[in-house]
PDB file of N, CA and C in Angstrom:
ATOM      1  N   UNK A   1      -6.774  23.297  26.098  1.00  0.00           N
ATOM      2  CA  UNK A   1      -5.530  23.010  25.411  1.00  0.00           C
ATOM      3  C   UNK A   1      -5.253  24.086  24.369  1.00  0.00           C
ATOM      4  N   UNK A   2      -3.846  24.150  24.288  1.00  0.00           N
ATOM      5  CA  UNK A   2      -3.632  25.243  23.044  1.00  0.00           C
ATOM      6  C   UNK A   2      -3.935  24.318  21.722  1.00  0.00           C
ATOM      7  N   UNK A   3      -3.625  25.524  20.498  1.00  0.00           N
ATOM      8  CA  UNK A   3      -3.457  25.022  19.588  1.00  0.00           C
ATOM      9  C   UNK A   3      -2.704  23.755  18.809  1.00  0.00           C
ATOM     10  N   UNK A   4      -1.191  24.652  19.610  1.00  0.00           N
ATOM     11  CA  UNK A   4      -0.013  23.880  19.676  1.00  0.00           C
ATOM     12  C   UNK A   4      -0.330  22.423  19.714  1.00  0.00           C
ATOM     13  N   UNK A   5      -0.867  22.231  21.211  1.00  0.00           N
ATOM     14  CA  UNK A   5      -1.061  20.769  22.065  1.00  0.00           C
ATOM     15  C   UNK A   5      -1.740  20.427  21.161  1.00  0.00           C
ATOM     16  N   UNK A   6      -3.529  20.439  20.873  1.00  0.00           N
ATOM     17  CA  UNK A   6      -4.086  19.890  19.389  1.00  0.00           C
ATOM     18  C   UNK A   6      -3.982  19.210  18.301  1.00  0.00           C
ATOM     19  N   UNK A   7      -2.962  20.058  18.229  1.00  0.00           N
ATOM     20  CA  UNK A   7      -2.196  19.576  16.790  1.00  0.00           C
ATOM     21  C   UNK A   7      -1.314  18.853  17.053  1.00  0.00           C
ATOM     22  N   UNK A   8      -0.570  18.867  17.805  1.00  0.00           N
ATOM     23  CA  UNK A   8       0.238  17.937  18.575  1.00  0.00           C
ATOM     24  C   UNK A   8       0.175  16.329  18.648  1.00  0.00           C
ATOM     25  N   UNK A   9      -1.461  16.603  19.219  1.00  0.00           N
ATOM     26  CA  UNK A   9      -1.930  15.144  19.656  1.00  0.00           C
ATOM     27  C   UNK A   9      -2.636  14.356  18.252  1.00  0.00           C
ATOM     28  N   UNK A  10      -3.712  15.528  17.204  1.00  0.00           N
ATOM     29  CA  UNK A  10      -3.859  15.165  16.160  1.00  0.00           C
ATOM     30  C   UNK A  10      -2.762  13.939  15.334  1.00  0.00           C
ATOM     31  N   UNK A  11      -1.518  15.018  15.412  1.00  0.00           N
ATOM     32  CA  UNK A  11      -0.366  14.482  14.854  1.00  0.00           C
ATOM     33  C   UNK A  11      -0.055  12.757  15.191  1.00  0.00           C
ATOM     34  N   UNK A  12      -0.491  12.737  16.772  1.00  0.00           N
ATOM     35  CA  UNK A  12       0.325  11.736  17.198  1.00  0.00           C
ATOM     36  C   UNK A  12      -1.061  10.440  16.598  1.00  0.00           C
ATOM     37  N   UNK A  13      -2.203  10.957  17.064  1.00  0.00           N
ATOM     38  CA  UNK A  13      -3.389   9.624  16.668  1.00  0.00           C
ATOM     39  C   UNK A  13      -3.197   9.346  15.529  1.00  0.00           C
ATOM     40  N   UNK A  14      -2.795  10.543  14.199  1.00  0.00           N
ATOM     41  CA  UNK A  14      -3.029  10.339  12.719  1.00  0.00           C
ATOM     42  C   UNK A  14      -1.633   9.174  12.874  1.00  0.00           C
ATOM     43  N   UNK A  15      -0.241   9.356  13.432  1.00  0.00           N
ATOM     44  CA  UNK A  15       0.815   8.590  13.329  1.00  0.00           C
ATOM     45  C   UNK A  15       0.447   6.893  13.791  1.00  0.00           C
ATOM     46  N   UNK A  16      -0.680   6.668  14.697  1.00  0.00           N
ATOM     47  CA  UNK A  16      -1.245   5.662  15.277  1.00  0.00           C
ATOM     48  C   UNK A  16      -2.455   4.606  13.874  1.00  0.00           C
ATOM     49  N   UNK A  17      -2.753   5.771  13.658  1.00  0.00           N
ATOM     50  CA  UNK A  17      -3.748   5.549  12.703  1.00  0.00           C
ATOM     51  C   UNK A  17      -2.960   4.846  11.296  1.00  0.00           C
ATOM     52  N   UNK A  18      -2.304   5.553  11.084  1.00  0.00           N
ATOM     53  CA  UNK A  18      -1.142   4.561   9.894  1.00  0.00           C
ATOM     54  C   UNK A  18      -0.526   3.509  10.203  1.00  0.00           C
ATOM     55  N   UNK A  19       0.073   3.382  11.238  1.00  0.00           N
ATOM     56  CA  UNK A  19       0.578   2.136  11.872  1.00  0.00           C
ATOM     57  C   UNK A  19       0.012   0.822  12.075  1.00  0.00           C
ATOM     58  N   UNK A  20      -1.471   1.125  12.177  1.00  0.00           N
ATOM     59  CA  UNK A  20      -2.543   0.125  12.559  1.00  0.00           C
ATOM     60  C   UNK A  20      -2.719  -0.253  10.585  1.00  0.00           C
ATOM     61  N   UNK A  21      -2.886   0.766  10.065  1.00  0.00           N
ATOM     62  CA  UNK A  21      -3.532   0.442   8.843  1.00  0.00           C
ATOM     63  C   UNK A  21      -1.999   0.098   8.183  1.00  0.00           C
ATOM     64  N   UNK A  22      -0.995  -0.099   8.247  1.00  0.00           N
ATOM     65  CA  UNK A  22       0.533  -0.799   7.463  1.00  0.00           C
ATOM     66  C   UNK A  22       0.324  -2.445   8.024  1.00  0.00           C
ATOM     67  N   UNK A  23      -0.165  -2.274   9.418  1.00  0.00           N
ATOM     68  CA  UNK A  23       0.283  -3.553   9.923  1.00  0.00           C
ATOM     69  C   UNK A  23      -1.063  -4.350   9.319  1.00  0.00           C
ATOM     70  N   UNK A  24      -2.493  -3.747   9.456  1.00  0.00           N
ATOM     71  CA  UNK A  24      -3.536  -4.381   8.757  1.00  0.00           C
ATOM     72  C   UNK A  24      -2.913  -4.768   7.353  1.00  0.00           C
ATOM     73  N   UNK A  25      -2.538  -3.866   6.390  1.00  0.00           N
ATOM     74  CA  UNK A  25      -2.189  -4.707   4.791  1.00  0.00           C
ATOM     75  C   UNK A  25      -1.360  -6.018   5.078  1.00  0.00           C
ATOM     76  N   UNK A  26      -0.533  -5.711   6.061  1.00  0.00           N
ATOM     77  CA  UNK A  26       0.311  -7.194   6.016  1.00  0.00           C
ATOM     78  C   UNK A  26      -0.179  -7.938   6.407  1.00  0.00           C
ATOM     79  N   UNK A  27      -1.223  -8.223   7.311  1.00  0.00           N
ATOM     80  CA  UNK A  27      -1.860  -9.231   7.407  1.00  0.00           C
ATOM     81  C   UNK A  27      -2.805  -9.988   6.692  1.00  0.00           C
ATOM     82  N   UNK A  28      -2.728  -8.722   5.506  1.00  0.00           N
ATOM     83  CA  UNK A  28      -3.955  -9.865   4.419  1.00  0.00           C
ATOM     84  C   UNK A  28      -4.032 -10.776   3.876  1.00  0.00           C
ATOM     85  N   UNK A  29      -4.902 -11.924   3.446  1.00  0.00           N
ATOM     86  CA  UNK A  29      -4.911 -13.187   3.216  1.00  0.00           C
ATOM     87  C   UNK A  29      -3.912 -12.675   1.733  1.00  0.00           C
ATOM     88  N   UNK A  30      -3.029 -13.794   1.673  1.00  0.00           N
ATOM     89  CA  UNK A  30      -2.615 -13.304   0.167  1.00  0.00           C
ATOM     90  C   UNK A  30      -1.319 -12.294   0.128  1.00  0.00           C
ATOM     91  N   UNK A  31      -0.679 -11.379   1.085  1.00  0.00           N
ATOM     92  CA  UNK A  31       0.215 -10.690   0.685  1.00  0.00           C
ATOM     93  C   UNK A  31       1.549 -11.342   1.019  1.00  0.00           C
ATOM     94  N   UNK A  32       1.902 -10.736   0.223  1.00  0.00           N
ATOM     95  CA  UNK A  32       3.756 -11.626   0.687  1.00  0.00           C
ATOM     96  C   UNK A  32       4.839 -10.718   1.555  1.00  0.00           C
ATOM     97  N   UNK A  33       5.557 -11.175   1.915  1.00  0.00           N
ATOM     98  CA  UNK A  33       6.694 -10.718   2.263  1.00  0.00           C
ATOM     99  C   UNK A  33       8.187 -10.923   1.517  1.00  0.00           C
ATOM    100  N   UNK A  34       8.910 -10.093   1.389  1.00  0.00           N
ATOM    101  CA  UNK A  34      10.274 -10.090   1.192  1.00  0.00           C
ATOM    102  C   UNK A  34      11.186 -10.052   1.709  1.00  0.00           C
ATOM    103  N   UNK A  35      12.051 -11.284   2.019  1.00  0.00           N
ATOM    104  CA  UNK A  35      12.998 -11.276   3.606  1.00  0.00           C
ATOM    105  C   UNK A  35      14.457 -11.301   2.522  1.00  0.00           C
ATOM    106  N   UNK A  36      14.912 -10.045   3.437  1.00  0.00           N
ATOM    107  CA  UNK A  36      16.390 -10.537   2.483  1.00  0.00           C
ATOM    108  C   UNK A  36      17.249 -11.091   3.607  1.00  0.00           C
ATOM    109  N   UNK A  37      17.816 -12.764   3.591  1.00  0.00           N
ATOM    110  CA  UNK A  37      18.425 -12.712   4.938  1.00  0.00           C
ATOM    111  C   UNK A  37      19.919 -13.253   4.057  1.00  0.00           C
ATOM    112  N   UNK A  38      20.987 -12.503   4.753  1.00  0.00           N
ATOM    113  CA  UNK A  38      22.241 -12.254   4.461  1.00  0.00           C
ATOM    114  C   UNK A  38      22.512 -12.289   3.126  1.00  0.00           C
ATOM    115  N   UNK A  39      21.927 -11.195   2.141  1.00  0.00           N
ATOM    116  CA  UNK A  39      21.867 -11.191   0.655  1.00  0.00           C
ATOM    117  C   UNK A  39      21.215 -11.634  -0.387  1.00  0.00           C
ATOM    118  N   UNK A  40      20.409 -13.436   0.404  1.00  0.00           N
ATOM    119  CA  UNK A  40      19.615 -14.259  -0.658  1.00  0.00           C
ATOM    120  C   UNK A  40      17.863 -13.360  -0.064  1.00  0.00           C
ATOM    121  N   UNK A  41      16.986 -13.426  -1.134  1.00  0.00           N
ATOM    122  CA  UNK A  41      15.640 -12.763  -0.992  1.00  0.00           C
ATOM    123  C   UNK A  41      14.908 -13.840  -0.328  1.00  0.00           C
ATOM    124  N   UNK A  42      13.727 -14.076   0.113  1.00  0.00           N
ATOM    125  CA  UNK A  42      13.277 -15.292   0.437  1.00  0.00           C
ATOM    126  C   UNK A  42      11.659 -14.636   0.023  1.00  0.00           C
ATOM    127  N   UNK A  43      10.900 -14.536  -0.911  1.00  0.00           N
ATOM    128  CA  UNK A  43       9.475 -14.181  -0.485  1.00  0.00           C
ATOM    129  C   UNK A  43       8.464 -15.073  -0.082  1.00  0.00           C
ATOM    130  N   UNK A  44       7.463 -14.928   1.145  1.00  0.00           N
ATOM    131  CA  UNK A  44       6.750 -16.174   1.639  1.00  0.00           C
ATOM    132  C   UNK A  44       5.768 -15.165   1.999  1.00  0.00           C
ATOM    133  N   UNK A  45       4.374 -15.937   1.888  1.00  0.00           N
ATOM    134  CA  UNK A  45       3.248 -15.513   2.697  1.00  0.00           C
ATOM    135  C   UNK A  45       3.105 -14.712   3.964  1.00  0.00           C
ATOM    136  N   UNK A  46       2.596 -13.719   4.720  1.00  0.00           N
ATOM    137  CA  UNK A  46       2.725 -12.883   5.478  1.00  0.00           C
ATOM    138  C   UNK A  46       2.320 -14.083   6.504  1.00  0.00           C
ATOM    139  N   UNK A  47       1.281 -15.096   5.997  1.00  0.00           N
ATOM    140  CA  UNK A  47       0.268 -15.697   6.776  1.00  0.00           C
ATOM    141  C   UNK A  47       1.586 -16.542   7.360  1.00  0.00           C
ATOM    142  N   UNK A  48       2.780 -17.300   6.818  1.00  0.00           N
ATOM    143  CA  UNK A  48       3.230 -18.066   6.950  1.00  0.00           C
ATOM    144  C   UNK A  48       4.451 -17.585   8.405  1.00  0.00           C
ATOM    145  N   UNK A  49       4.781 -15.970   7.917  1.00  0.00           N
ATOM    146  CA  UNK A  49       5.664 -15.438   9.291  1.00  0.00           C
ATOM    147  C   UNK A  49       4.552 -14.963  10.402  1.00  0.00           C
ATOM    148  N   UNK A  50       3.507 -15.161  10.055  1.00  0.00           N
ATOM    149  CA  UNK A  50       2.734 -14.846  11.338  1.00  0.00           C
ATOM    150  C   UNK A  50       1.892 -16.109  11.967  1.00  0.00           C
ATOM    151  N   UNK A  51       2.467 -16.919  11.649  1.00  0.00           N
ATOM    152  CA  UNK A  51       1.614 -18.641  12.080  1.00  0.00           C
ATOM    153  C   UNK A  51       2.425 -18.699  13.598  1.00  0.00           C
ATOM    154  N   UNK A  52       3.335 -18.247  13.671  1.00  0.00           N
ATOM    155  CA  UNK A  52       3.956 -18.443  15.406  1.00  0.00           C
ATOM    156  C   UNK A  52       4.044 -17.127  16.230  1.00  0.00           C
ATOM    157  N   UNK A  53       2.529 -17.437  16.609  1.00  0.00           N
ATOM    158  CA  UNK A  53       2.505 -16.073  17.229  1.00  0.00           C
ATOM    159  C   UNK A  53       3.693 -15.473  18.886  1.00  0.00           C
ATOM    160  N   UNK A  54       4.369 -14.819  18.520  1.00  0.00           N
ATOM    161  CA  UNK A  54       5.022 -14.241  19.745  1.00  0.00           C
ATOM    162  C   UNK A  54       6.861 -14.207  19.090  1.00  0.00           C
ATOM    163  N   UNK A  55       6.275 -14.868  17.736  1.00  0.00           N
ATOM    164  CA  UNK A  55       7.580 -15.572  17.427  1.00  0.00           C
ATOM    165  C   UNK A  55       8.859 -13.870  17.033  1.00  0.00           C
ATOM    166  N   UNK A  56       9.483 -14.176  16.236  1.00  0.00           N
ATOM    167  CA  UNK A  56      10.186 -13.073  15.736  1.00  0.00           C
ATOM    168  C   UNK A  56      10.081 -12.369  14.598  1.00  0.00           C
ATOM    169  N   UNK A  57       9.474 -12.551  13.697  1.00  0.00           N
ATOM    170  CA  UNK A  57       8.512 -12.425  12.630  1.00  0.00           C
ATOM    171  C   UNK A  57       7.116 -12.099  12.903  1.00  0.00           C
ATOM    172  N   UNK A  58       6.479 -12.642  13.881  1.00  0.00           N
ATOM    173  CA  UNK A  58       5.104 -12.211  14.142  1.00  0.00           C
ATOM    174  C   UNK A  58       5.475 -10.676  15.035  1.00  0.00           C
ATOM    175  N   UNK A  59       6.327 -10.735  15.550  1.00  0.00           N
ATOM    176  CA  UNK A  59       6.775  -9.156  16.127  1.00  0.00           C
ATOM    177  C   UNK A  59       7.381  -8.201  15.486  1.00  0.00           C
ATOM    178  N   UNK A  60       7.878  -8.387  14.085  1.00  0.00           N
ATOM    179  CA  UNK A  60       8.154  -7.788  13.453  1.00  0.00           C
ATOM    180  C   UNK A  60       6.950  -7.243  12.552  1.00  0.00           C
ATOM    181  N   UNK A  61       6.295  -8.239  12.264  1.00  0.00           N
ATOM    182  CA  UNK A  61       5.118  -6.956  11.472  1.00  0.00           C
ATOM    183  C   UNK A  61       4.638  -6.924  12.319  1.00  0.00           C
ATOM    184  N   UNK A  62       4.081  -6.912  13.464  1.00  0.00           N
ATOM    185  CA  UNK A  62       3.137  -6.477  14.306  1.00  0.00           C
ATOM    186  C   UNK A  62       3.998  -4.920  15.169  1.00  0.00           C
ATOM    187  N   UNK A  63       4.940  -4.751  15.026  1.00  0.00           N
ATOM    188  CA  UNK A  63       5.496  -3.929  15.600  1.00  0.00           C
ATOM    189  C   UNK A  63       5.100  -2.734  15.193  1.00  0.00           C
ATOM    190  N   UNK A  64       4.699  -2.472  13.951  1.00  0.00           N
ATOM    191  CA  UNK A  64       4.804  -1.460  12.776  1.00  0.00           C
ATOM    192  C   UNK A  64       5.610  -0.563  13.061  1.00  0.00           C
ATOM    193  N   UNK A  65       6.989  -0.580  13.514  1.00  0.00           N
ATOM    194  CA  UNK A  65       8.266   0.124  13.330  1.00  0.00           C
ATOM    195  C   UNK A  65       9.074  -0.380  12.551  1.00  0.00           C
ATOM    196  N   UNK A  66       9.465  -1.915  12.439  1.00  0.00           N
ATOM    197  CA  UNK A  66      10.103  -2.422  11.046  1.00  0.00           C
ATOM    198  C   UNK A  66       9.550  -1.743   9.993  1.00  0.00           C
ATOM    199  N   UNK A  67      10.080  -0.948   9.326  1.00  0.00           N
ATOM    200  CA  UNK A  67       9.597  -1.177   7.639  1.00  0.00           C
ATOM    201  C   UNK A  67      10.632  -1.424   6.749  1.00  0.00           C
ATOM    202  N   UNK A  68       9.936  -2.156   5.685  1.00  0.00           N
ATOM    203  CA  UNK A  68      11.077  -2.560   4.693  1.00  0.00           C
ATOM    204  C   UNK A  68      11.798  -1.745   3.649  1.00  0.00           C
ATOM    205  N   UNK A  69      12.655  -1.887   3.388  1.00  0.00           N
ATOM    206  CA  UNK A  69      13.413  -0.940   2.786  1.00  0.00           C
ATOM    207  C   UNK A  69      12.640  -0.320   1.067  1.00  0.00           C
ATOM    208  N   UNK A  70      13.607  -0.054   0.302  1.00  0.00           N
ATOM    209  CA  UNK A  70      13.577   0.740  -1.047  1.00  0.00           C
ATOM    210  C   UNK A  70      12.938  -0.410  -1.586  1.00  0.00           C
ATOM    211  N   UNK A  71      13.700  -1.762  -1.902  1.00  0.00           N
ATOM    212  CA  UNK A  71      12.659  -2.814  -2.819  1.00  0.00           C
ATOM    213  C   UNK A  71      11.865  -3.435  -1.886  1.00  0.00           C
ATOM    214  N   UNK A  72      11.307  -2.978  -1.097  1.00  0.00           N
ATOM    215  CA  UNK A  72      10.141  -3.707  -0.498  1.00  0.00           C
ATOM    216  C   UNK A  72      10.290  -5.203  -0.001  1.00  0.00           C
ATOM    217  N   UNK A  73      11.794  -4.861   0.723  1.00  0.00           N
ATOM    218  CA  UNK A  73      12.373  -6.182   1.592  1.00  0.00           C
ATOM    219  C   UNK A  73      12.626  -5.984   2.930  1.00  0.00           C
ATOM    220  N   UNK A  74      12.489  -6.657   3.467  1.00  0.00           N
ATOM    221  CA  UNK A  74      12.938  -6.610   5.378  1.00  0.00           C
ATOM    222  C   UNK A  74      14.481  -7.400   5.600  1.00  0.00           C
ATOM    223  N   UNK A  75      14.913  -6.329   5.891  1.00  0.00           N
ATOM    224  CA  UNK A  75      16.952  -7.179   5.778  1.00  0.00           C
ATOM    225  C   UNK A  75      16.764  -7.718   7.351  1.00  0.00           C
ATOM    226  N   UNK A  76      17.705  -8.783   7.137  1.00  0.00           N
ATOM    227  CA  UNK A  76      17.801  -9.797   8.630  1.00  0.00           C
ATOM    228  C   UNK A  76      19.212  -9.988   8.214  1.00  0.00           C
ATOM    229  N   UNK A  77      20.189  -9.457   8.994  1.00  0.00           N
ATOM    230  CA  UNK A  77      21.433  -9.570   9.045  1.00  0.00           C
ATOM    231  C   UNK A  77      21.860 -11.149   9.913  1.00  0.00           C
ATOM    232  N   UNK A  78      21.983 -12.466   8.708  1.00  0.00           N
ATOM    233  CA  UNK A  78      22.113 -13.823   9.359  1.00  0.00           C
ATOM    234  C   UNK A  78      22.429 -14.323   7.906  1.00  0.00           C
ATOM    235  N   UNK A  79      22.492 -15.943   8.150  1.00  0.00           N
ATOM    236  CA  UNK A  79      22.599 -16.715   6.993  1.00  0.00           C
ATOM    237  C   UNK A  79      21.882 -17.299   7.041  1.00  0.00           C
ATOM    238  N   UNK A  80      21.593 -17.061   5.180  1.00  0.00           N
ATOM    239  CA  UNK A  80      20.915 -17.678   4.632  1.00  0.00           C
ATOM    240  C   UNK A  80      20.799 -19.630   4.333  1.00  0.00           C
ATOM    241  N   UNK A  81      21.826 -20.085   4.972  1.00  0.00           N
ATOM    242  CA  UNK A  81      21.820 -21.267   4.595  1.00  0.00           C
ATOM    243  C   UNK A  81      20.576 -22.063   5.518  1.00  0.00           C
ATOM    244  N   UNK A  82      20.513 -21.773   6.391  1.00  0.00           N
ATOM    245  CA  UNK A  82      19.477 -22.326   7.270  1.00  0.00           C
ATOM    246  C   UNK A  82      17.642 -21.993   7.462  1.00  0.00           C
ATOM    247  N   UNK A  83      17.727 -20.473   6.669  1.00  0.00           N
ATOM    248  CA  UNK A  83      16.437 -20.103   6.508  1.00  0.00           C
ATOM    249  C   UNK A  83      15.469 -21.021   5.816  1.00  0.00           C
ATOM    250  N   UNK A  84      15.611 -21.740   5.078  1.00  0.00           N
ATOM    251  CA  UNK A  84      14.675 -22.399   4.502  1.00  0.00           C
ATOM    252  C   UNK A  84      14.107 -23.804   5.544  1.00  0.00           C
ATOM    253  N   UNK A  85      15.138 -23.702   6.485  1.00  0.00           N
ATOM    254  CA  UNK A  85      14.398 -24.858   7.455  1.00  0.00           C
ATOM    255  C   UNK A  85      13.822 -23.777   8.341  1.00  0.00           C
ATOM    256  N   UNK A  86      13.562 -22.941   8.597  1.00  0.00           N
ATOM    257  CA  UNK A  86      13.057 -21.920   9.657  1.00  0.00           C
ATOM    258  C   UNK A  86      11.738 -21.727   8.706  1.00  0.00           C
ATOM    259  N   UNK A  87      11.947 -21.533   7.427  1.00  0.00           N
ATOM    260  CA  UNK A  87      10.318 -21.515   6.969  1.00  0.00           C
ATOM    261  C   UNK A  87       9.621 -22.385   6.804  1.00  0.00           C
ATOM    262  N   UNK A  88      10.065 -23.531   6.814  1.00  0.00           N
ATOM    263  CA  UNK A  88       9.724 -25.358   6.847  1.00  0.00           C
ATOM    264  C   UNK A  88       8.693 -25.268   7.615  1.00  0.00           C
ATOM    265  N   UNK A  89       9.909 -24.839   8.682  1.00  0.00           N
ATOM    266  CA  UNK A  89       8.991 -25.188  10.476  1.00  0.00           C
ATOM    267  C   UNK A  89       7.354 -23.922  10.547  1.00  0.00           C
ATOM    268  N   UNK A  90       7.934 -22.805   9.987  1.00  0.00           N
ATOM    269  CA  UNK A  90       6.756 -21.561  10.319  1.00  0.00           C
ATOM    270  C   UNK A  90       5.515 -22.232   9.393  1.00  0.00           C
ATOM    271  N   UNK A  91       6.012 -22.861   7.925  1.00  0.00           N
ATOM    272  CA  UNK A  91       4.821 -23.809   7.401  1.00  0.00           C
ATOM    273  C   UNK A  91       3.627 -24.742   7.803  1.00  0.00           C
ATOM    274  N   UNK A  92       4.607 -25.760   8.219  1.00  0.00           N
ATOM    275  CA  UNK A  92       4.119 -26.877   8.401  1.00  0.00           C
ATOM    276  C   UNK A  92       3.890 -27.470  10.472  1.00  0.00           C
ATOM    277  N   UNK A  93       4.936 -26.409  11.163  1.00  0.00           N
ATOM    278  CA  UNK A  93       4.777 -26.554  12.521  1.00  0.00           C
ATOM    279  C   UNK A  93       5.320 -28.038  13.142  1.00  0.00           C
ATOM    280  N   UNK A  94       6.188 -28.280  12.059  1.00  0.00           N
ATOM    281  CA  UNK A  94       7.118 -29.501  12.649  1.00  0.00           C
ATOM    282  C   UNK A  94       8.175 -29.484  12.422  1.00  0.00           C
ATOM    283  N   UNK A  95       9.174 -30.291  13.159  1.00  0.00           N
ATOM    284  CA  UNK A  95      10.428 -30.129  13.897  1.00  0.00           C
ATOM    285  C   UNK A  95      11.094 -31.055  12.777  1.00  0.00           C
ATOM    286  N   UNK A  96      11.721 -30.097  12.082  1.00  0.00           N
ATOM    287  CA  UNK A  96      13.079 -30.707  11.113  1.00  0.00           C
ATOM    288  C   UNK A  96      13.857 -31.948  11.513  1.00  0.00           C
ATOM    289  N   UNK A  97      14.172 -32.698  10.961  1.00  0.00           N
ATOM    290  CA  UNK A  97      14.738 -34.067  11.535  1.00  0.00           C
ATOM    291  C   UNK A  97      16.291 -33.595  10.837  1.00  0.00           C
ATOM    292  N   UNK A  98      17.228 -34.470  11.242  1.00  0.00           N
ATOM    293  CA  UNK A  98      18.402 -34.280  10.450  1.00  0.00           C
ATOM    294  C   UNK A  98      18.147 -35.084   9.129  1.00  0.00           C
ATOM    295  N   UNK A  99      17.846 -36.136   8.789  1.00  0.00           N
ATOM    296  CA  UNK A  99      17.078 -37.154   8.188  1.00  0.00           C
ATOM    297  C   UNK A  99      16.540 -36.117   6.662  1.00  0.00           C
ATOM    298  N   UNK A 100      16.053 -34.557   7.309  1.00  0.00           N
ATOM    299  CA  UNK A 100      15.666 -33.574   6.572  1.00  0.00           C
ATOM    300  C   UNK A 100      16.326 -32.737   6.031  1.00  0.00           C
ATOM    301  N   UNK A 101      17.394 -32.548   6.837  1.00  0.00           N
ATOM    302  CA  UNK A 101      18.553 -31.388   6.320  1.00  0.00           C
ATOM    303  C   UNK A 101      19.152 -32.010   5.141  1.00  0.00           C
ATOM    304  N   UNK A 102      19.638 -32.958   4.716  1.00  0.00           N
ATOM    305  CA  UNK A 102      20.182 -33.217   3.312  1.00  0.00           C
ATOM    306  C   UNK A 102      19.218 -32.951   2.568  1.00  0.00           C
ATOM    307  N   UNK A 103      18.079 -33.488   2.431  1.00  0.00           N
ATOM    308  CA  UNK A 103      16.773 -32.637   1.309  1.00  0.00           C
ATOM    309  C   UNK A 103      17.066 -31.124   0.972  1.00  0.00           C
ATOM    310  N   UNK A 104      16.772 -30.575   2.150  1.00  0.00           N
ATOM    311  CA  UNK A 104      17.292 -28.687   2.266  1.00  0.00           C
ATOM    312  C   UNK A 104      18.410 -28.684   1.647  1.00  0.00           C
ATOM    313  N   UNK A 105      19.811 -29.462   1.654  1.00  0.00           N
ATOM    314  CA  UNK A 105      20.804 -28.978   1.039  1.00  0.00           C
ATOM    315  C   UNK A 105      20.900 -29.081  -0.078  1.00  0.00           C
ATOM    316  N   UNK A 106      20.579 -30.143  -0.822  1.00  0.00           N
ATOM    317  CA  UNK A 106      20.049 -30.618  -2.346  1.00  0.00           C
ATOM    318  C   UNK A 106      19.828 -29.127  -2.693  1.00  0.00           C
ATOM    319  N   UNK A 107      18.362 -28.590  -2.213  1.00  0.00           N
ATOM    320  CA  UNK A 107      17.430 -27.645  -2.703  1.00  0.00           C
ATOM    321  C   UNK A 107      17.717 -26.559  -2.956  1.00  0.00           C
ATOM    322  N   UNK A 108      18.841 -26.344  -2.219  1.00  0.00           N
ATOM    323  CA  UNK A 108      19.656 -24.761  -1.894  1.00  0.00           C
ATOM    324  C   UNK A 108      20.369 -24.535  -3.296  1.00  0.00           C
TER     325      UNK A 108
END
């Protein structure tokens, strides 16, 4: 191989090598996340968007191509009115009743 190629490939493992070690910090017991979804912030446990594995959140940090922006938030272009039952469910792994949604609206 040339030089060129070498360095090339160096380049590409060292780019592999960071990716693995961004997506390792987020998985640590203890770190949070910052979701900004349609303007409101939401911060929650990394552990808590990665409890459904395959889900859309567990593919997002596992992707290590998301990264979060300047304040150290991940924008999700949606509304916010409903996110807090989407983290309910990634919590606790049960199915919101309607019975539940007036609680959530109180809270909001």
């Amino acid at each position: 191989k040339t030089a060129q190629e070498k360095q090339a490939q160096l380049k590409s493992r060292l780019g592999t090598f960071n990716a693995v070690v961004e997506v390792a910090k987020r998985k640590r017991p203890g770190f949070t996340a910052s979701l900004n979804i349609g303007g409101q912030v939401f911060k929650t446990a990394t552990s808590t968007l990665l409890s459904a594995p395959e889900s859309f959140f567990w593919c997002m940090l596992h992707s290590g191509t998301w990264k979060p922006d300047e304040k150290e938030e991940y924008f999700i272009d949606r509304s916010p009115i409903v996110f807090p039952v989407i983290l309910e469910y990634l919590r606790t792994h049960q199915h919101v009743t309607t019975g539940h949604l007036s609680e959530f609206k109180q809270n909001l």
